[in-house]
C-alpha atoms as a PDB file:
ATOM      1  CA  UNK A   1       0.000   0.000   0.000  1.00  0.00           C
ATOM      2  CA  UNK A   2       2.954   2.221   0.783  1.00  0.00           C
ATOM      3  CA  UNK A   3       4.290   1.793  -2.566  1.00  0.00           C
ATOM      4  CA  UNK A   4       1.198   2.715  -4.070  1.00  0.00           C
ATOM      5  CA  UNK A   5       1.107   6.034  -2.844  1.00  0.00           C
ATOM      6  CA  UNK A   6       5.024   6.737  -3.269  1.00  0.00           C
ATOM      7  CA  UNK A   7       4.284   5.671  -7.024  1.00  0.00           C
ATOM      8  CA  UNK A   8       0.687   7.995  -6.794  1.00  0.00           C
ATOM      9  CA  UNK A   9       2.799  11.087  -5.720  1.00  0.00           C
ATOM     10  CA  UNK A  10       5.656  11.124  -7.262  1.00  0.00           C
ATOM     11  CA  UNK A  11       3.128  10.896 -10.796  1.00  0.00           C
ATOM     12  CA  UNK A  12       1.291  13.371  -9.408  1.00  0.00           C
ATOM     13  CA  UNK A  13       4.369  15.705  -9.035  1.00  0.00           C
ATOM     14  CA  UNK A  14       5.516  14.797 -12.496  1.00  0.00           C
ATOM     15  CA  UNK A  15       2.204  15.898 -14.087  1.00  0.00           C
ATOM     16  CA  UNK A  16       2.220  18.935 -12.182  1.00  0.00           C
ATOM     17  CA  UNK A  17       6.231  19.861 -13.098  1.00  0.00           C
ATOM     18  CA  UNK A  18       4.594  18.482 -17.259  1.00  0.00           C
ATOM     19  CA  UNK A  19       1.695  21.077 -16.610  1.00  0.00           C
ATOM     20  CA  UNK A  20       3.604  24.399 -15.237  1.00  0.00           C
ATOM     21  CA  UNK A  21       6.432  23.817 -18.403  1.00  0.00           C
ATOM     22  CA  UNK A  22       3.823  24.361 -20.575  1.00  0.00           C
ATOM     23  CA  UNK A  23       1.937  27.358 -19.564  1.00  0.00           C
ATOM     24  CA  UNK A  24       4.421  29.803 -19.427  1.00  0.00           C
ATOM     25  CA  UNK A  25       3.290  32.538 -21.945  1.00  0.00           C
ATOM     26  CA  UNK A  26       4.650  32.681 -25.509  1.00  0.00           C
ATOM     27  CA  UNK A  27       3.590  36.391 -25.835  1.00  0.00           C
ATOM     28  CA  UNK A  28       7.046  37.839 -24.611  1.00  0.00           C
ATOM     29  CA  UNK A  29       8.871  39.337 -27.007  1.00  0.00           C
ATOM     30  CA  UNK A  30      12.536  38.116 -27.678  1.00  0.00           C
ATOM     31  CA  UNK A  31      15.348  40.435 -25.749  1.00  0.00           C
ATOM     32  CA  UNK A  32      17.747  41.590 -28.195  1.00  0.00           C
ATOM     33  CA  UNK A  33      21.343  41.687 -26.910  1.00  0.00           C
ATOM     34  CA  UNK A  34      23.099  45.281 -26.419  1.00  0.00           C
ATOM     35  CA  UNK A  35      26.338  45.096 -28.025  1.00  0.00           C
ATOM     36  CA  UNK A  36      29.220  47.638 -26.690  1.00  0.00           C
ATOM     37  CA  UNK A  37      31.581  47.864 -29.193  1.00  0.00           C
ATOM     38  CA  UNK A  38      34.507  48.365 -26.716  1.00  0.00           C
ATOM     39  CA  UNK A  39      33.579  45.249 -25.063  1.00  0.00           C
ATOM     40  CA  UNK A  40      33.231  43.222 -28.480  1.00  0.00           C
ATOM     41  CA  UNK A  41      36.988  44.477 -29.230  1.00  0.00           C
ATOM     42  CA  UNK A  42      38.313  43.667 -26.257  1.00  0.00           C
ATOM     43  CA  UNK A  43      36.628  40.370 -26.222  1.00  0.00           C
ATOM     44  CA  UNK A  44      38.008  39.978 -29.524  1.00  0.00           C
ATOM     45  CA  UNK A  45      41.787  40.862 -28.023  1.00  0.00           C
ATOM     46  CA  UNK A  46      41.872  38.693 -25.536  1.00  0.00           C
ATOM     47  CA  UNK A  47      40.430  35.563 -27.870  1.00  0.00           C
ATOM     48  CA  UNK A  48      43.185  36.343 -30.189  1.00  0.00           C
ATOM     49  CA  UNK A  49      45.665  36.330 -27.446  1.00  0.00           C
ATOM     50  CA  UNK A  50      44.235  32.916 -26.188  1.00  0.00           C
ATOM     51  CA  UNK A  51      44.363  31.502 -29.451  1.00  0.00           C
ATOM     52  CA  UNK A  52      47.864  32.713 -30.687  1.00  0.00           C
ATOM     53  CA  UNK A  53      50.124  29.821 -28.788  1.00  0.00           C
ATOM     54  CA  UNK A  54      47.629  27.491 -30.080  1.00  0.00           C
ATOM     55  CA  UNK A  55      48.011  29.131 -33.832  1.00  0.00           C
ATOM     56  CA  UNK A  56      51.889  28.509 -33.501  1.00  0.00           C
ATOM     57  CA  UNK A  57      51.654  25.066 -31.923  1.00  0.00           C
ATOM     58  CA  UNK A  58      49.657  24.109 -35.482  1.00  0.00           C
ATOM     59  CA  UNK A  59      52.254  26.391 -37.792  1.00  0.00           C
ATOM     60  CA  UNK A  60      54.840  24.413 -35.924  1.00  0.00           C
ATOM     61  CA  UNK A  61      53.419  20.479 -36.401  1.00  0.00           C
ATOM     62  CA  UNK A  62      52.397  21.336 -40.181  1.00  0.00           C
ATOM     63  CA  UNK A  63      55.883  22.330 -41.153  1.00  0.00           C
ATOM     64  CA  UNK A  64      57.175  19.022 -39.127  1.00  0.00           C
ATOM     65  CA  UNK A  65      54.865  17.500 -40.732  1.00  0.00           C
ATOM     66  CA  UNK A  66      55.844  19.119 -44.421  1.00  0.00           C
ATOM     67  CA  UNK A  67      59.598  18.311 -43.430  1.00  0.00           C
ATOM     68  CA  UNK A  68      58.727  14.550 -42.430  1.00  0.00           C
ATOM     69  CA  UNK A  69      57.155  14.073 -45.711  1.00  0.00           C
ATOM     70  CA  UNK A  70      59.958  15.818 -47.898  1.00  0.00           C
ATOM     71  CA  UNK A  71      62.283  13.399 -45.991  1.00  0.00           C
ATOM     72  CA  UNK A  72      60.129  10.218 -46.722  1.00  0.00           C
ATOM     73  CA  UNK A  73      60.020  11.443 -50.759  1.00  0.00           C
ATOM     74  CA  UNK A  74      63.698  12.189 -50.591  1.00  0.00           C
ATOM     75  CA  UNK A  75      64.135   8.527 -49.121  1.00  0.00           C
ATOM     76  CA  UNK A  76      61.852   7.306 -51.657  1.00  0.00           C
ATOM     77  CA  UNK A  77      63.814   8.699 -54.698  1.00  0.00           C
ATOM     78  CA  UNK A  78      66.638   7.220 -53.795  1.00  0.00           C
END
């Protein structure tokens, strides 16, 4: 019997939490986003920063890479 009634309220609870998703109102408007142009920029800094030891890690493994193959067709040739 006690099981019953655990099983009756916890459906109970998960119609309810079904039932208040649904009627929130669709009539809002969408916010638009203010964009300050100074913080874009600086956003934009500090990404480049971020990204610039990762840039020359990638620079650096394509020319291995370029030098590993110009070995292997060197080795090839021969």
């Amino acid at each position: 019997m006690r099981k019953l009634w655990i099983f009756v309220a916890m459906t109970l609870f998960t119609c309810s939490l079904g039932l208040s998703a649904c009627s929130q109102s669709k009539d809002k408007e969408p916010e638009t986003a203010k964009s300050d142009p100074v913080a874009e920029q600086a956003a934009k800094v500090i990404r480049d920063e971020l990204r610039a030891p990762i840039n020359k890690a990638r620079k650096t493994q394509e020319l291995g890479d370029e030098r590993t193959e110009a070995i292997d067709r060197a080795v090839q040739q021969k």
